[in-house]
Protein backbone atom coordinates (compact mmCIF):
# COMPACT_ATOMS: atom_id res chain seq x y z
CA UNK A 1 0.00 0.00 0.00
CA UNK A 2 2.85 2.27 0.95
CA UNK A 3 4.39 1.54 -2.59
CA UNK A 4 1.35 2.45 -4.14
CA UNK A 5 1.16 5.98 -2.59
CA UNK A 6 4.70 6.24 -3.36
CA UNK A 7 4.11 5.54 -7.29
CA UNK A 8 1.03 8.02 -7.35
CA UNK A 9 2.63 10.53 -5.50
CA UNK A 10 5.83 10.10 -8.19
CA UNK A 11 3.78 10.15 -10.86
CA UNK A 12 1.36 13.28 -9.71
CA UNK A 13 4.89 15.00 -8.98
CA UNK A 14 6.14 14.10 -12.92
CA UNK A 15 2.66 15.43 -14.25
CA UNK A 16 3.11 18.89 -12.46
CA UNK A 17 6.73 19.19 -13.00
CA UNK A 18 5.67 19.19 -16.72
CA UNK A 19 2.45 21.24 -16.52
CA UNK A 20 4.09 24.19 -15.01
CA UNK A 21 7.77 24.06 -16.60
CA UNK A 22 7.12 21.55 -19.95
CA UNK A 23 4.32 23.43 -20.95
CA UNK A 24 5.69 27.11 -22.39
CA UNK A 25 6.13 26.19 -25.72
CA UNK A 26 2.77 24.07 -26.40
CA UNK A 27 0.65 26.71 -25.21
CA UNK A 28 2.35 28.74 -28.19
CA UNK A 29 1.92 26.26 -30.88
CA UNK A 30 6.14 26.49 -31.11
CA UNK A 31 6.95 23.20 -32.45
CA UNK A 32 9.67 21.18 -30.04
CA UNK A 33 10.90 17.93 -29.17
CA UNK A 34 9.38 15.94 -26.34
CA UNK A 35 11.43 16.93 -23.22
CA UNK A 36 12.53 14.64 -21.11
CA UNK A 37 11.78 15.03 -17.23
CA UNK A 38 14.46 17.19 -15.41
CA UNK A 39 16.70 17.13 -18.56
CA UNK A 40 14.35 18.72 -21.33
CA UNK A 41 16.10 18.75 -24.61
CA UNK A 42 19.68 18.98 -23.29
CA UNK A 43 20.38 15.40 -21.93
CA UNK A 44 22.95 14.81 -24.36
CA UNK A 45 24.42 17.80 -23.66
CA UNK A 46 24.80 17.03 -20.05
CA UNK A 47 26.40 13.52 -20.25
CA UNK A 48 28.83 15.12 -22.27
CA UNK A 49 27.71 13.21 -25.59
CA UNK A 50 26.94 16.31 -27.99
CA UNK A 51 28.42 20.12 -27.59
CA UNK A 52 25.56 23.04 -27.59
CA UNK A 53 26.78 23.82 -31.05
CA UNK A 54 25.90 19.86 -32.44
CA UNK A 55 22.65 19.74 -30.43
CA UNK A 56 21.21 22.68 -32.44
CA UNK A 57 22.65 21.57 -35.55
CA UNK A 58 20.50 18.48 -35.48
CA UNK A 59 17.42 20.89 -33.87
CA UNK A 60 17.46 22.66 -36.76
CA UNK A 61 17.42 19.70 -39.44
CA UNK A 62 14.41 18.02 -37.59
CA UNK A 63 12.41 20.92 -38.24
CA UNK A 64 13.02 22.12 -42.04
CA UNK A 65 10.05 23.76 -42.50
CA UNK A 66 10.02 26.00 -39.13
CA UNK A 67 11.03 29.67 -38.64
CA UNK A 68 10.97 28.65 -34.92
CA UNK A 69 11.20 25.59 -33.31
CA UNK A 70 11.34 25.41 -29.16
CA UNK A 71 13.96 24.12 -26.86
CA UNK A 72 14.32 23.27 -22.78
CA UNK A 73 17.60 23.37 -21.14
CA UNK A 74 16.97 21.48 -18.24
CA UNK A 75 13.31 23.36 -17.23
CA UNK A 76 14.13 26.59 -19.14
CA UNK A 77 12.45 27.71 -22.08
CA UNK A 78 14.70 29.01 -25.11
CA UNK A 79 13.48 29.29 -28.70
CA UNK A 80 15.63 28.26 -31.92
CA UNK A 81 15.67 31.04 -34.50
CA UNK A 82 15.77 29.48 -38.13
CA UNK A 83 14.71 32.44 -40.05
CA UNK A 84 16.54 34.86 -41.55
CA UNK A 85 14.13 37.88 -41.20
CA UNK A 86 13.24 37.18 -38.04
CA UNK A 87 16.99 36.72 -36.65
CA UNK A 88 17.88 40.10 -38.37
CA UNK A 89 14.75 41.92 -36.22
CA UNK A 90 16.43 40.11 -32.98
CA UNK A 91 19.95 41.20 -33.71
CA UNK A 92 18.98 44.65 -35.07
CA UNK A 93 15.72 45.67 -35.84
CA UNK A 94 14.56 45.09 -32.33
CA UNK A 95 17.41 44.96 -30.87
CA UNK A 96 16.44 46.99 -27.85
CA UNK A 97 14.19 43.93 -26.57
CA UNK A 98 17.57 41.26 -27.52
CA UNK A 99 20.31 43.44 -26.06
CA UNK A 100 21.43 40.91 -23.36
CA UNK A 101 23.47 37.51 -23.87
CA UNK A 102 22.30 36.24 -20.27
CA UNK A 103 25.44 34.66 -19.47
CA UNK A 104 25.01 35.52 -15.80
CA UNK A 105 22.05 34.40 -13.78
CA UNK A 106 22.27 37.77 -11.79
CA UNK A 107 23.65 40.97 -13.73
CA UNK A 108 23.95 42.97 -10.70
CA UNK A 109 26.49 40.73 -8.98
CA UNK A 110 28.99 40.20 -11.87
CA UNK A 111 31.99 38.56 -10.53
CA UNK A 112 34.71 41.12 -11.45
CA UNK A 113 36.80 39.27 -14.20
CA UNK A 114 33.35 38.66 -15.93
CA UNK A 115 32.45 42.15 -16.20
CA UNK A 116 33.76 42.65 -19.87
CA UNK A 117 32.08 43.40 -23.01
CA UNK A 118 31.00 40.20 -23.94
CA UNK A 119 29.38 39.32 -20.94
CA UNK A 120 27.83 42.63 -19.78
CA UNK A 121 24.41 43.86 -20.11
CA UNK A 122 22.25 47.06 -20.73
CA UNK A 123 24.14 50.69 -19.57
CA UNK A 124 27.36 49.09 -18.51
CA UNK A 125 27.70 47.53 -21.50
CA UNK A 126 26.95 50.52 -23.62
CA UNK A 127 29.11 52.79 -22.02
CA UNK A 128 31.89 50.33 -22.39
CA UNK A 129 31.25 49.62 -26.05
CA UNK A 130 31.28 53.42 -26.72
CA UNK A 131 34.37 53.72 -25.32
CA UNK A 132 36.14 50.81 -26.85
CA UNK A 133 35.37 51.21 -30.19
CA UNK A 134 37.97 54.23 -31.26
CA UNK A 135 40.75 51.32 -30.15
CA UNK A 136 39.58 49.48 -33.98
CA UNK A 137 39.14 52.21 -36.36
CA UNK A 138 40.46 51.79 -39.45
CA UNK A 139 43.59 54.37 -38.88
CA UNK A 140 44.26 51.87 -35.57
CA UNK A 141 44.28 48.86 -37.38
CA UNK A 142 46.70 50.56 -39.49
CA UNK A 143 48.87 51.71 -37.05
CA UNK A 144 48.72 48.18 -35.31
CA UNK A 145 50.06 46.49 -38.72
CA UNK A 146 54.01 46.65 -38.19
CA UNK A 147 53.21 44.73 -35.07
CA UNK A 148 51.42 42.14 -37.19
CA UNK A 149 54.45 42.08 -39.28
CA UNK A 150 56.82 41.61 -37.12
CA UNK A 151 54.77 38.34 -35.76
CA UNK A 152 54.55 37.32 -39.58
CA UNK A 153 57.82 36.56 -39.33
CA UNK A 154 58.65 34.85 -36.53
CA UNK A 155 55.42 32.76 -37.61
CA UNK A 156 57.54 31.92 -40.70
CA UNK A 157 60.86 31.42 -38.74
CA UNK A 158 59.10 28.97 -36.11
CA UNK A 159 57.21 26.91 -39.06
CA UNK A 160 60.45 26.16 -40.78
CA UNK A 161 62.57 25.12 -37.96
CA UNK A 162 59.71 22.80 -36.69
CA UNK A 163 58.28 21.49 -40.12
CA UNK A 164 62.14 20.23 -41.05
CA UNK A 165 61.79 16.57 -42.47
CA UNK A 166 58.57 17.08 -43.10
CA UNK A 167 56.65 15.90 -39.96
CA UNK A 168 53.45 17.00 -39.37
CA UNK A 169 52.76 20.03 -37.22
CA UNK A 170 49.84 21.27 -35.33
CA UNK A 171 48.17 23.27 -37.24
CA UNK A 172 46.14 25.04 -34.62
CA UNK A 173 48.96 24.99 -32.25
CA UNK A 174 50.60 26.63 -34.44
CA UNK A 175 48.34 29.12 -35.30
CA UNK A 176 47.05 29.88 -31.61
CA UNK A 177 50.93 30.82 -30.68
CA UNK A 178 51.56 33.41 -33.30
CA UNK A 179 47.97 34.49 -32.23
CA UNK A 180 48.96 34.80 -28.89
CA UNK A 181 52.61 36.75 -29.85
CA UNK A 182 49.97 39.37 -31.77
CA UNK A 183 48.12 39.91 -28.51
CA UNK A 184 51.09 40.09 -26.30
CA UNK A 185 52.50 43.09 -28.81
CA UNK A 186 49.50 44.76 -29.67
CA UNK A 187 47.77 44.63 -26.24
CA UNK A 188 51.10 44.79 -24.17
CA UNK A 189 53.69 46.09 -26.09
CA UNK A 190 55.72 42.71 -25.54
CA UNK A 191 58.38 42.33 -27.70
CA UNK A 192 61.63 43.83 -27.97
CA UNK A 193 61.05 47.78 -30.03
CA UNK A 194 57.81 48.45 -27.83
CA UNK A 195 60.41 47.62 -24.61
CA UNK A 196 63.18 49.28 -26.05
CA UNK A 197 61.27 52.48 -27.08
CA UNK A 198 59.72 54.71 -24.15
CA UNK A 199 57.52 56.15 -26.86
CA UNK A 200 55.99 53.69 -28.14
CA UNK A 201 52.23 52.81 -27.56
CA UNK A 202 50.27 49.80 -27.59
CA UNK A 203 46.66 50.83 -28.70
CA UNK A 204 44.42 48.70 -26.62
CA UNK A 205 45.99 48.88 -23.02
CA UNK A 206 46.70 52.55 -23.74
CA UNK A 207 43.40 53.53 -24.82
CA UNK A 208 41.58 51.93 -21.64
CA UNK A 209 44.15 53.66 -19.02
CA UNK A 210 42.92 57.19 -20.95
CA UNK A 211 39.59 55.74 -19.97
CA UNK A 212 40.10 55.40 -16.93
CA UNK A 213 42.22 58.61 -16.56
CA UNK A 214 38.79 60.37 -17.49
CA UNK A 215 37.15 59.98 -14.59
CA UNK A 216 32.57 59.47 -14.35
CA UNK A 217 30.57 59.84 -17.71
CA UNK A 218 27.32 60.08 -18.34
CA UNK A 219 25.30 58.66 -20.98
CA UNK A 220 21.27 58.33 -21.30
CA UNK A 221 20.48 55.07 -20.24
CA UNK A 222 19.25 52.10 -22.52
CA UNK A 223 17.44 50.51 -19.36
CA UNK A 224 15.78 53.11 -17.31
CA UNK A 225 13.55 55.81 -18.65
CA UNK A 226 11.51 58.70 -16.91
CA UNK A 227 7.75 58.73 -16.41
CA UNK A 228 7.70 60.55 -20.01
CA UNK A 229 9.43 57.69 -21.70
CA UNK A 230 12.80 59.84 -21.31
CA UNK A 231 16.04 58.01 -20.66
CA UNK A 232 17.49 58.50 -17.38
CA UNK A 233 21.12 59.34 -17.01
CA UNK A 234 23.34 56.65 -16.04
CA UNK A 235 26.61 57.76 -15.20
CA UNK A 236 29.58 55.27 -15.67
CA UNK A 237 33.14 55.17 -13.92
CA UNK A 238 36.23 52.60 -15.50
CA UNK A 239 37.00 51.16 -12.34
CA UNK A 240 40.03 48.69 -11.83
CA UNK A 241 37.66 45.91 -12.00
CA UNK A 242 36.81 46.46 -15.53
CA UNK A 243 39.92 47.35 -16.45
CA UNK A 244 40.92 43.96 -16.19
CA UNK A 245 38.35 42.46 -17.35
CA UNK A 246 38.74 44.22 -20.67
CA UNK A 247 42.24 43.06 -21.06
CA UNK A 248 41.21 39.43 -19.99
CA UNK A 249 38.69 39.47 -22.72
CA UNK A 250 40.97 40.99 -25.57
CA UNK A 251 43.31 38.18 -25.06
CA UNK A 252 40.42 35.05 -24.68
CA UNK A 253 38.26 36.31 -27.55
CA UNK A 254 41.44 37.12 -29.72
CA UNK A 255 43.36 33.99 -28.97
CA UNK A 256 40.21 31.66 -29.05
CA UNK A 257 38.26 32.60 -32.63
CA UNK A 258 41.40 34.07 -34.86
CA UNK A 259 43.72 30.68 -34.01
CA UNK A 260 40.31 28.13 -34.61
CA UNK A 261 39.35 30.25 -38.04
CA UNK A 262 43.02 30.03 -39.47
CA UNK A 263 44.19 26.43 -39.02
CA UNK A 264 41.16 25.36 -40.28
CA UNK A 265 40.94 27.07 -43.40
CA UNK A 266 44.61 25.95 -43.70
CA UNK A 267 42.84 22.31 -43.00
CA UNK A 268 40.43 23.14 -46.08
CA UNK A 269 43.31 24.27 -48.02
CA UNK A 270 45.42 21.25 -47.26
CA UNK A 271 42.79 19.26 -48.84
CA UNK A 272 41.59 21.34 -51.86
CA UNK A 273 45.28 21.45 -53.62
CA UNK A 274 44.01 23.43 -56.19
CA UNK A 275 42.12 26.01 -54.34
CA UNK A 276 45.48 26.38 -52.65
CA UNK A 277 47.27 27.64 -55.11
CA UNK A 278 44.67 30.02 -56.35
CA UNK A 279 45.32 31.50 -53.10
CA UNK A 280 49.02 31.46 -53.38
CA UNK A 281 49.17 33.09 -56.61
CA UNK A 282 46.60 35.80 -55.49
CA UNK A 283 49.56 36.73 -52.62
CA UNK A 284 52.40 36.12 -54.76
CA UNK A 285 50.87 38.50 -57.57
CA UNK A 286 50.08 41.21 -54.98
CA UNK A 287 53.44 40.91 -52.99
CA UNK A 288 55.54 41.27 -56.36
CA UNK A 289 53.61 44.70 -56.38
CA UNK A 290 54.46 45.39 -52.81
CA UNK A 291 58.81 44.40 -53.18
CA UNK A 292 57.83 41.39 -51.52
CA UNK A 293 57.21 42.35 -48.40
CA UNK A 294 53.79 42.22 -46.28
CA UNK A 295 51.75 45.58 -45.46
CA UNK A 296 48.30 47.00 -44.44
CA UNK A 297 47.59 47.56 -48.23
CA UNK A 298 48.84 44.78 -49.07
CA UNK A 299 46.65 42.41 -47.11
CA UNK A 300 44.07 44.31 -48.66
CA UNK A 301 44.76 43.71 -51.53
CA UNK A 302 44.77 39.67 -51.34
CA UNK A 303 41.15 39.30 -52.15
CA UNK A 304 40.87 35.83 -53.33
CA UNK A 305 42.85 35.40 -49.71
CA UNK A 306 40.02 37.09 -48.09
CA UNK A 307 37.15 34.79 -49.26
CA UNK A 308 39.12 31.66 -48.86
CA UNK A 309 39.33 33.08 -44.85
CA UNK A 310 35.76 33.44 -45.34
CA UNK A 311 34.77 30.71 -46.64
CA UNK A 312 36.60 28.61 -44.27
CA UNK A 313 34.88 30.69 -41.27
CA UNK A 314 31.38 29.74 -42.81
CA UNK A 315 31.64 25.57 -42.66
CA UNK A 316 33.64 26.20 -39.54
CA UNK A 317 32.59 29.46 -37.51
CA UNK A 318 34.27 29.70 -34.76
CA UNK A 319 31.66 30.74 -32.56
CA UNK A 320 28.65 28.04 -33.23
CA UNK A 321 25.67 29.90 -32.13
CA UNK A 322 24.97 33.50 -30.91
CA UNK A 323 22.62 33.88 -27.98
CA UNK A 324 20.85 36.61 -27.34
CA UNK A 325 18.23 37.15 -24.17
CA UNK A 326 15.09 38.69 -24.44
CA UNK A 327 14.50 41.62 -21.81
CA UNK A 328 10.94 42.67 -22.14
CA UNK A 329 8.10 40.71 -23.37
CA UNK A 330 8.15 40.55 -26.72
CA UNK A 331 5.41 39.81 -29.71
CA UNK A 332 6.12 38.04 -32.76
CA UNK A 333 3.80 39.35 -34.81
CA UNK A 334 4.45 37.30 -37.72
CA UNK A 335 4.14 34.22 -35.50
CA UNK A 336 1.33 35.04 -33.32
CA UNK A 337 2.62 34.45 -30.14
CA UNK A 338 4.49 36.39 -27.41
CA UNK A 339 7.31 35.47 -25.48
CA UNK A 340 8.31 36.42 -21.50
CA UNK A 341 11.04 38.82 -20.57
CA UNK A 342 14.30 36.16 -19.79
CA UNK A 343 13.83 33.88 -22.47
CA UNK A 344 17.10 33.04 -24.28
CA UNK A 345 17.40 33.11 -28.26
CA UNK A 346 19.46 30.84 -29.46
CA UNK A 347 20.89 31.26 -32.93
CA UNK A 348 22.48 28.48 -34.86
CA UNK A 349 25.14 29.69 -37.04
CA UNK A 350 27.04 26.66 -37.70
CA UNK A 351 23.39 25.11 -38.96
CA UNK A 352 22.55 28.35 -40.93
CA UNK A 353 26.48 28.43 -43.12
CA UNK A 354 25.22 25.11 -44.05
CA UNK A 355 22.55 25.05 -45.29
CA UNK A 356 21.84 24.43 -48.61
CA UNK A 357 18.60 26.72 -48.53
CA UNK A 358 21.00 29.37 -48.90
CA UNK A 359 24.49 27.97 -50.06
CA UNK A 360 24.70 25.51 -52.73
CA UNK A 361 26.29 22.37 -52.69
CA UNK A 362 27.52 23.74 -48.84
CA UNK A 363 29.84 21.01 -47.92
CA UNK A 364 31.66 22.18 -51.06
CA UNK A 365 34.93 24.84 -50.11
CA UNK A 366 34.87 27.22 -53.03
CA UNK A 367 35.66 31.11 -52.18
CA UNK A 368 34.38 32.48 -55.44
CA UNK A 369 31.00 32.45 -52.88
CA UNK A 370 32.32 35.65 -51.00
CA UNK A 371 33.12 37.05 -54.44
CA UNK A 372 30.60 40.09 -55.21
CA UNK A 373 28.93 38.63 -58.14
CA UNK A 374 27.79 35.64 -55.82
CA UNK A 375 27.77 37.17 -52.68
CA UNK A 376 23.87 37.84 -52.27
CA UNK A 377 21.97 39.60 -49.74
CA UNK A 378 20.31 36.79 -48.21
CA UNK A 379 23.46 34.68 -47.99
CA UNK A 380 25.16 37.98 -46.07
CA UNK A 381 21.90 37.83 -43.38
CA UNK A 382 23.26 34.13 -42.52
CA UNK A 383 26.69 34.89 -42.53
CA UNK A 384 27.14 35.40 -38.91
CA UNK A 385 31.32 34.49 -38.33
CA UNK A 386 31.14 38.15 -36.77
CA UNK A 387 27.69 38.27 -35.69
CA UNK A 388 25.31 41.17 -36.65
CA UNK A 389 23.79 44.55 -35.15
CA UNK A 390 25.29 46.19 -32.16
CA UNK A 391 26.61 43.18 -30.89
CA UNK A 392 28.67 42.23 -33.22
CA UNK A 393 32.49 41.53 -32.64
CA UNK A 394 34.13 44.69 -31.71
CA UNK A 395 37.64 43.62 -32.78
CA UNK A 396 36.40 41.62 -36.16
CA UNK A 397 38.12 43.35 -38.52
CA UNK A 398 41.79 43.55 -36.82
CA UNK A 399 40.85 39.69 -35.98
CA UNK A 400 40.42 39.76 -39.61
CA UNK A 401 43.69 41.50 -40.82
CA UNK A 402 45.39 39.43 -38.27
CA UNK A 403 44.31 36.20 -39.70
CA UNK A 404 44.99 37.20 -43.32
CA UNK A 405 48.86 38.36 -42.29
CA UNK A 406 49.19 34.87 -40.89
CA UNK A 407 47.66 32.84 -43.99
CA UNK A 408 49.49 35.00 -46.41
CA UNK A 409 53.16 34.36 -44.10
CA UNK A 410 52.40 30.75 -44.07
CA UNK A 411 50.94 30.16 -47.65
CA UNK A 412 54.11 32.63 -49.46
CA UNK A 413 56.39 30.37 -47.78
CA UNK A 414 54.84 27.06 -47.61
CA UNK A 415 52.53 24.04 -49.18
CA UNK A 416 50.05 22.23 -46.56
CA UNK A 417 49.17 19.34 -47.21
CA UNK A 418 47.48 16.93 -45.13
CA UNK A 419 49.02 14.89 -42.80
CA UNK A 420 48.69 10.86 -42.51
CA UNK A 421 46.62 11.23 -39.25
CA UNK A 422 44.27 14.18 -40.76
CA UNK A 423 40.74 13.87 -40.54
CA UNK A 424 39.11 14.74 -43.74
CA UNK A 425 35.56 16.16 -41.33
CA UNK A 426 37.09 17.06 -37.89
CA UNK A 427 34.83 16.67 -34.91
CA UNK A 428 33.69 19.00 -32.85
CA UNK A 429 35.28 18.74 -28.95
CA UNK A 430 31.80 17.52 -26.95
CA UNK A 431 32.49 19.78 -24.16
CA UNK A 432 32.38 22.77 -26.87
CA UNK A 433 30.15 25.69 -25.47
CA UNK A 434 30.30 28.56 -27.77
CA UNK A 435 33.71 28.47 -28.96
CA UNK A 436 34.04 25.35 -31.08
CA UNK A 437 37.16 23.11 -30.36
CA UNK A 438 38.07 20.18 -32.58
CA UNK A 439 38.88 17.15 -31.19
CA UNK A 440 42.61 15.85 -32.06
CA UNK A 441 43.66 19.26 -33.36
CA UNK A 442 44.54 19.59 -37.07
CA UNK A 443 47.96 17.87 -37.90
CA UNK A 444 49.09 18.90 -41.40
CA UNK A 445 52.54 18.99 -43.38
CA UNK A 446 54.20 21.92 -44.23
CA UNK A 447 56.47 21.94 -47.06
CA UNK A 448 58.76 24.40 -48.11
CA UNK A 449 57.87 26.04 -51.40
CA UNK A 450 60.64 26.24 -54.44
């Protein structure tokens, strides 16, 4: 009899459990899989078996014919975005309802290291971004570029000294340590002129201590408004605190995406011989011009370089999914239903850069897709290697030049080809979160062009 009660009270305990937190989406007529109890949709997830970026990968080919489908992590309600329109209102049209990433449960106790642009919200975050963004203006890339230079070469030096005899290298490895030389010089001034030289300046670190030196602003809040729909002020200090957590970010968001996008359009190129040298006579051609040696115009100059890059970053972007979390309820009209203020959008890039809706024959690596004759306006809505809107990444195009100096050092020197333990389709790392790892690395060969 005891047992009995037990049962019934287990199963009356199940049934509300998934009334009152299972129920969100079917009320809204949002298509979703059946969740499992405690779990939801993210079991796989959990035990370690899929990475976020995979689970909504296979979401998103269950339900082809969706612009929305549903999703529970655990209890919590998020919604899949598959549509291109309706992604571009979340990321910019409305983007004052979407402004938030929700990394952090509570966003007024923000552990300190945590309180950088990428994970900050609302006025804090807008103060921030306005004063961060003079540090990648066109005329700082610029002056940033002798840096880059200077790690071009010591890339070049370190690949021939370790690829002697042939043996296969690391290609991510090897890319993450020049990446990580760049953001020593250009964020610290470490290396040996910047040291040597009282006068010189490293842009990033520089620019935030004349932040800081600049005591309280004020700007009109994107949070708080006055009885007559006026923002309030907010007034914002650069405290010591988010000093650091600037620099913390520079070097994981730098170090992370620009070393992941570059070995593994080296990977691609490895395996597409012929693509390969495209590419190598598009930066032999434009370094004849330049006296063989690397510059700013250069670089920009290497176009078919450029949407090779690209084209690597779309079956491969380095950052899977963008999230975004909604901070006021919020009607989709088109839809016909409305959703609460904290539910999470979930955006699935990798799924989206693959799709054939939009790309043909996508497992295919051709770069004449970034060319402008084929480059259409739909396909550049679900392009999202740099996300999209306000949001987007801050430092994308000197993680851009960056990357290009380092292909163009490697590829003017050397042939990749691949090695004997490449993987033709690398997988995914399962403990992946946003930043996609592959599992092994990418061993390749680099051979010494004649």
């Amino acid at each position: 009899m005891i047992t009995l009660i037990l049962l019934m009270l287990c199963a009356l305990f199940v049934y509300y459990y998934k009334v009152k937190y299972f129920n969100y989406w079917k009320v809204r007529g949002v298509k979703h899989n059946e969740p499992i109890f405690l779990f939801g949709n993210n079991l796989k997830n959990i035990l370690l078996q899929s990475s976020r970026v995979d689970l909504l990968v296979d979401i998103y080919w269950r339900y082809p014919d969706e612009k929305v489908v549903g999703f529970y992590r655990s209890s919590t309600p998020e919604l899949i975005i598959r549509d291109p329109q309706i992604i571009k209102k979340v990321l910019i049209t409305d983007f004052m309802y979407f402004y938030a990433r929700g990394f952090h449960p509570d966003k007024n106790n923000i552990e300190p290291l945590f309180r950088n642009l990428f994970v900050v919200e609302g006025d804090i975050w807008k103060s921030l971004r306005t004063r961060m963004t003079p540090a990648f203006t066109s005329g700082k890339l610029k002056c940033m570029f002798p840096l880059i230079i200077e790690k071009t070469k010591k890339l070049q030096q370190t690949t021939l000294a370790k690829a002697k005899g042939n043996h296969p290298l690391d290609a991510r490895d090897l890319m993450a340590r020049y990446t990580t030389d760049f953001i020593g010089s250009c964020g610290f001034g470490l290396d040996a002129e910047a040291l040597d030289n009282e006068k010189s300046k490293n842009d990033f670190v520089d620019q935030l201590l004349e932040y800081k030196q600049k005591g309280p602003t004020v700007i009109e809040s994107m949070e708080n408004v006055n009885a007559d729909g006026k923002p309030n002020n907010f007034v914002f200090e650069f405290d010591n605190d988010l000093f650091v957590a600037q620099v913390l970010v520079f070097i994981a968001a730098g170090f992370e995406t620009s070393s992941s996008a570059t070995s593994y359009t080296l990977h691609e190129l490895a395996f597409n011989p012929d693509i390969q040298r495209k590419v190598q006579e598009n930066i032999d051609d434009v370094l004849e011009k330049h006296n063989n040696r690397l510059s700013y115009e250069a670089v920009k100059e290497m176009t078919y370089l450029d949407w090779a890059f690209k084209e690597g970053l779309r079956k491969f972007p380095s950052l899977g999914y963008l999230i975004r979390k909604c901070t006021k309820q919020y009607n989709f009209e088109d839809l016909g239903f409305t959703i609460d203020e904290g539910v999470s959008i979930m955006i699935p890039v990798q799924a989206l850069q693959m799709d054939p809706k939009y790309w043909r024959n996508p497992e295919e690596f051709r770069p004449e897709r970034f060319s402008p004759e084929e480059f259409t306006n739909l396909q550049k809505d679900v392009f999202l290697a740099f996300g999209a809107g306000p949001r987007n990444c801050i430092g994308g195009r000197l993680g851009l030049m960056q990357s290009l100096a380092g292909l163009a050092a490697i590829l003017s020197k050397f042939d990749v080809e691949p090695a004997p333990q490449s993987v033709r389709h690398p997988k995914v790392v399962p403990t992946s979160d946003i930043v996609q790892s592959i599992k092994g690395g990418i061993p390749l060969v680099f051979r010494e062009r004649t």
